[in-house]
N, C-alpha and C. Protein backbone atom coordinates (compact mmCIF):
# COMPACT_ATOMS: atom_id res chain seq x y z
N UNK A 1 0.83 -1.21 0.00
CA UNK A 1 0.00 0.00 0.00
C UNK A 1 0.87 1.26 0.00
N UNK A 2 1.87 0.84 0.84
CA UNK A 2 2.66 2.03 1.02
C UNK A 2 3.41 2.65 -0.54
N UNK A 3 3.83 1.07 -0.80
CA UNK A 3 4.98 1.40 -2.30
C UNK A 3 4.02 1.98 -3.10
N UNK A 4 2.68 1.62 -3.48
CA UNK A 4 1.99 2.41 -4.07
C UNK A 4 1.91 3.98 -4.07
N UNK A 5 1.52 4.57 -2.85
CA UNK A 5 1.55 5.86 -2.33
C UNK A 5 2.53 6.45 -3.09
N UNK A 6 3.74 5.52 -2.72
CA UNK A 6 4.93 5.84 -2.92
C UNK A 6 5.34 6.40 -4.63
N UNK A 7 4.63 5.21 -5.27
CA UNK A 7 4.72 5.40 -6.93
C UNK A 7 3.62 6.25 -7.46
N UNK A 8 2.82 6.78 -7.02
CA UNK A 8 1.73 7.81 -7.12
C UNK A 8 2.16 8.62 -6.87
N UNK A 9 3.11 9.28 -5.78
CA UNK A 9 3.42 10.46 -5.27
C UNK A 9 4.78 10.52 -6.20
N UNK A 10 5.58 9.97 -6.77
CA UNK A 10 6.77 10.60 -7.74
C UNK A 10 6.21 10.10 -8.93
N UNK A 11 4.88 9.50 -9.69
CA UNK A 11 4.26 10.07 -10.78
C UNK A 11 3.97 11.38 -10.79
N UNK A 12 3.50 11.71 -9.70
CA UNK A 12 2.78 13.42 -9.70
C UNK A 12 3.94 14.06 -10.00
N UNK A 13 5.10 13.68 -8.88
CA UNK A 13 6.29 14.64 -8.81
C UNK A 13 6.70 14.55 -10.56
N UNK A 14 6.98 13.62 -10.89
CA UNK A 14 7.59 13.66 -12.10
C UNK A 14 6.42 14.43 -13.45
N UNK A 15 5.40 14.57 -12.95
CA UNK A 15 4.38 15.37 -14.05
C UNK A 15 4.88 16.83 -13.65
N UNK A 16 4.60 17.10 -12.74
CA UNK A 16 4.99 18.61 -12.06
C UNK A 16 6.62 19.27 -12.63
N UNK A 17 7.50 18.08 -12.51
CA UNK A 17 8.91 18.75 -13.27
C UNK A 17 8.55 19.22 -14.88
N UNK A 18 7.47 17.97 -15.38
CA UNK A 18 7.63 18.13 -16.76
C UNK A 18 7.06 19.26 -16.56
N UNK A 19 6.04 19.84 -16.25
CA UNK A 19 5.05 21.19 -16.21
C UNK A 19 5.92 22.08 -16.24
N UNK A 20 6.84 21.90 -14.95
CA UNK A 20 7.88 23.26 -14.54
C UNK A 20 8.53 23.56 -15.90
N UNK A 21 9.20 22.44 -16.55
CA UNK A 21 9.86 22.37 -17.45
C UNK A 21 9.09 23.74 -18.77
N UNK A 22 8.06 22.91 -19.35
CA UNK A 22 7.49 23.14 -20.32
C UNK A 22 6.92 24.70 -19.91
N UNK A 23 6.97 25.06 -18.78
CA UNK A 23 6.68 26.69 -18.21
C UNK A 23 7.97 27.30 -18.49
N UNK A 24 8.76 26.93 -18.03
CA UNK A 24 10.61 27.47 -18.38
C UNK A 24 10.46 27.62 -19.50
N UNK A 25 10.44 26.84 -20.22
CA UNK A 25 10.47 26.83 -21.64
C UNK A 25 9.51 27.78 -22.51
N UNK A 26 8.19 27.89 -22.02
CA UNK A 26 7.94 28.96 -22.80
C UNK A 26 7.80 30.34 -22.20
N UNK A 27 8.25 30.54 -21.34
CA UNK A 27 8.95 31.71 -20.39
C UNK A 27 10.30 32.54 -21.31
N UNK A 28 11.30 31.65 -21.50
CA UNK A 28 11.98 31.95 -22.43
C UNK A 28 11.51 32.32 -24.12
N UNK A 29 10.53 31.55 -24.63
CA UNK A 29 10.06 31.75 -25.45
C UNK A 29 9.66 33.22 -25.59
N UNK A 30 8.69 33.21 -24.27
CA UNK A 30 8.27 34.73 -24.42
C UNK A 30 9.18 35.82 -23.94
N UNK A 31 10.38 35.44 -23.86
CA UNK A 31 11.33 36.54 -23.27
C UNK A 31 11.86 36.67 -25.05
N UNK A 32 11.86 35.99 -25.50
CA UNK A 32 13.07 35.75 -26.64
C UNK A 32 11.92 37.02 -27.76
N UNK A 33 10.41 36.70 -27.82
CA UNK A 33 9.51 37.06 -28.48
C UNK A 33 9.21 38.82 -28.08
N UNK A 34 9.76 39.01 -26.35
CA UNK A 34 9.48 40.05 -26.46
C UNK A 34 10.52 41.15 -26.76
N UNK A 35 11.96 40.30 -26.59
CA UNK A 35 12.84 41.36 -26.95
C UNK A 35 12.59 41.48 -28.51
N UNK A 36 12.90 40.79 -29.50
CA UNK A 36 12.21 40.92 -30.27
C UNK A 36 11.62 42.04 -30.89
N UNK A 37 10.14 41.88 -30.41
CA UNK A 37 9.28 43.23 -30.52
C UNK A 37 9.98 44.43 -30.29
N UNK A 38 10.71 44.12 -29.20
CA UNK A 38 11.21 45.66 -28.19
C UNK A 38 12.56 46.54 -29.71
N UNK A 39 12.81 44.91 -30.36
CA UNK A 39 14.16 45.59 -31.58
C UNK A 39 13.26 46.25 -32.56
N UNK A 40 11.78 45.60 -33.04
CA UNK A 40 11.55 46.00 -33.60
C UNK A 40 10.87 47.40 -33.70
N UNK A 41 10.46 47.45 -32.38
CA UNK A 41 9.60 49.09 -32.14
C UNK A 41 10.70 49.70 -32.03
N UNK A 42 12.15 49.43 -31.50
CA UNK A 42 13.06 50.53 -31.68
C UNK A 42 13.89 51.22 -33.25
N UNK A 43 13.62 49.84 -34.03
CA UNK A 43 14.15 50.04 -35.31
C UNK A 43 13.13 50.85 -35.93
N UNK A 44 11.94 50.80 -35.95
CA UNK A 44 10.86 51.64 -36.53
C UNK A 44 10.72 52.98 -35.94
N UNK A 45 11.06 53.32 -35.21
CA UNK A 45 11.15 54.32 -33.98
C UNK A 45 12.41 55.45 -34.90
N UNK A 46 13.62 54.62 -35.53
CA UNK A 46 14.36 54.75 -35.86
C UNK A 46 13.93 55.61 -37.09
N UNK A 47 13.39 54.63 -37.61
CA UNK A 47 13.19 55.01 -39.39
C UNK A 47 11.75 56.21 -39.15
N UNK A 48 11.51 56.05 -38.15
CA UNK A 48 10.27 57.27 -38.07
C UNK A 48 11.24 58.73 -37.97
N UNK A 49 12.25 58.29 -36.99
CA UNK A 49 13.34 59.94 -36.96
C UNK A 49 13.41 60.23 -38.01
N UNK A 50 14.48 59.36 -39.07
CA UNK A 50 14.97 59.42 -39.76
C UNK A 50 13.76 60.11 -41.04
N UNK A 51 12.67 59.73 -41.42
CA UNK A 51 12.05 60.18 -42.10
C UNK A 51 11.49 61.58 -41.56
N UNK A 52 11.34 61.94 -40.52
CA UNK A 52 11.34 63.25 -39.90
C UNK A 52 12.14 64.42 -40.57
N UNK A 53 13.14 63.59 -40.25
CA UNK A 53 14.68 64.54 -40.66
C UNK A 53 14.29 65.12 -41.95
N UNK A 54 14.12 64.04 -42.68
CA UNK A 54 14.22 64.28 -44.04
C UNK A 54 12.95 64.89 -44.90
N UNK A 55 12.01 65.27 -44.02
CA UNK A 55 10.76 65.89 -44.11
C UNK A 55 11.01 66.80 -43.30
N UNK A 56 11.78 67.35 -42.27
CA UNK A 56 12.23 68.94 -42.36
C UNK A 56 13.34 69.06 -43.65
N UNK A 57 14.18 68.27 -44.04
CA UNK A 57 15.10 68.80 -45.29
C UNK A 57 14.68 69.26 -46.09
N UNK A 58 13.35 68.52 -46.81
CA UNK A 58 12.34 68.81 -47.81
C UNK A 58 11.83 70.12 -47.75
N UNK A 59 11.18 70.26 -46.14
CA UNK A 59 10.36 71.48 -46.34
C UNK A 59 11.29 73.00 -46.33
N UNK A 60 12.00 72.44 -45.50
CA UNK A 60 13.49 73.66 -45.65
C UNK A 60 13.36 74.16 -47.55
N UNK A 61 14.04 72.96 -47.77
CA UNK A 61 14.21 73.41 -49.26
C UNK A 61 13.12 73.52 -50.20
N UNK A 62 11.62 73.44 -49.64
CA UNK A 62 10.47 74.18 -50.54
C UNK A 62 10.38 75.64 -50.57
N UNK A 63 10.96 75.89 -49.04
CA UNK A 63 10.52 77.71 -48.45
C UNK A 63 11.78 78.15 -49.32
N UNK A 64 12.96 77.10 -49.53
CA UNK A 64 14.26 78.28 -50.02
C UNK A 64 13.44 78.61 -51.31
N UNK A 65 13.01 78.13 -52.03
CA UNK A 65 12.63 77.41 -53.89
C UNK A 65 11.33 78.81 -53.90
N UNK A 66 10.36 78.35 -53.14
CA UNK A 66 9.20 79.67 -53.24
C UNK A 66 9.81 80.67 -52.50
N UNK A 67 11.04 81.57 -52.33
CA UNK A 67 11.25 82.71 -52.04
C UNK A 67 11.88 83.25 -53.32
């Protein structure tokens, strides 16, 4: 009765590692997914300056053109 207990209670244990496991695992997943995002809102962030810039260059050089 006892060994039973016994093999019931490190079935559970051994479901619970796999769980832990498969939580780690997509823990990282979502770490990996959010940096990620975080490159990509900064790279777009980027190209938003950058087109800024170059839409004051533009308008600079409309006001020189109509004077």
């Amino acid at each position: 009765d006892k060994d039973l207990e016994i093999c019931a209670v490190n079935l559970k244990l051994e479901q619970m590692e796999a769980e832990l496991q498969d939580l780690n695992s997509q823990e990282s997943k979502d770490e990996a997914s959010l940096a990620k995002v975080k490159k990509q809102l900064r790279d777009l962030e980027a190209k938003v300056k950058d087109q800024e810039e170059e839409l004051d260059e533009q308008a600079g050089t409309i006001q020189m053109l109509e004077q």
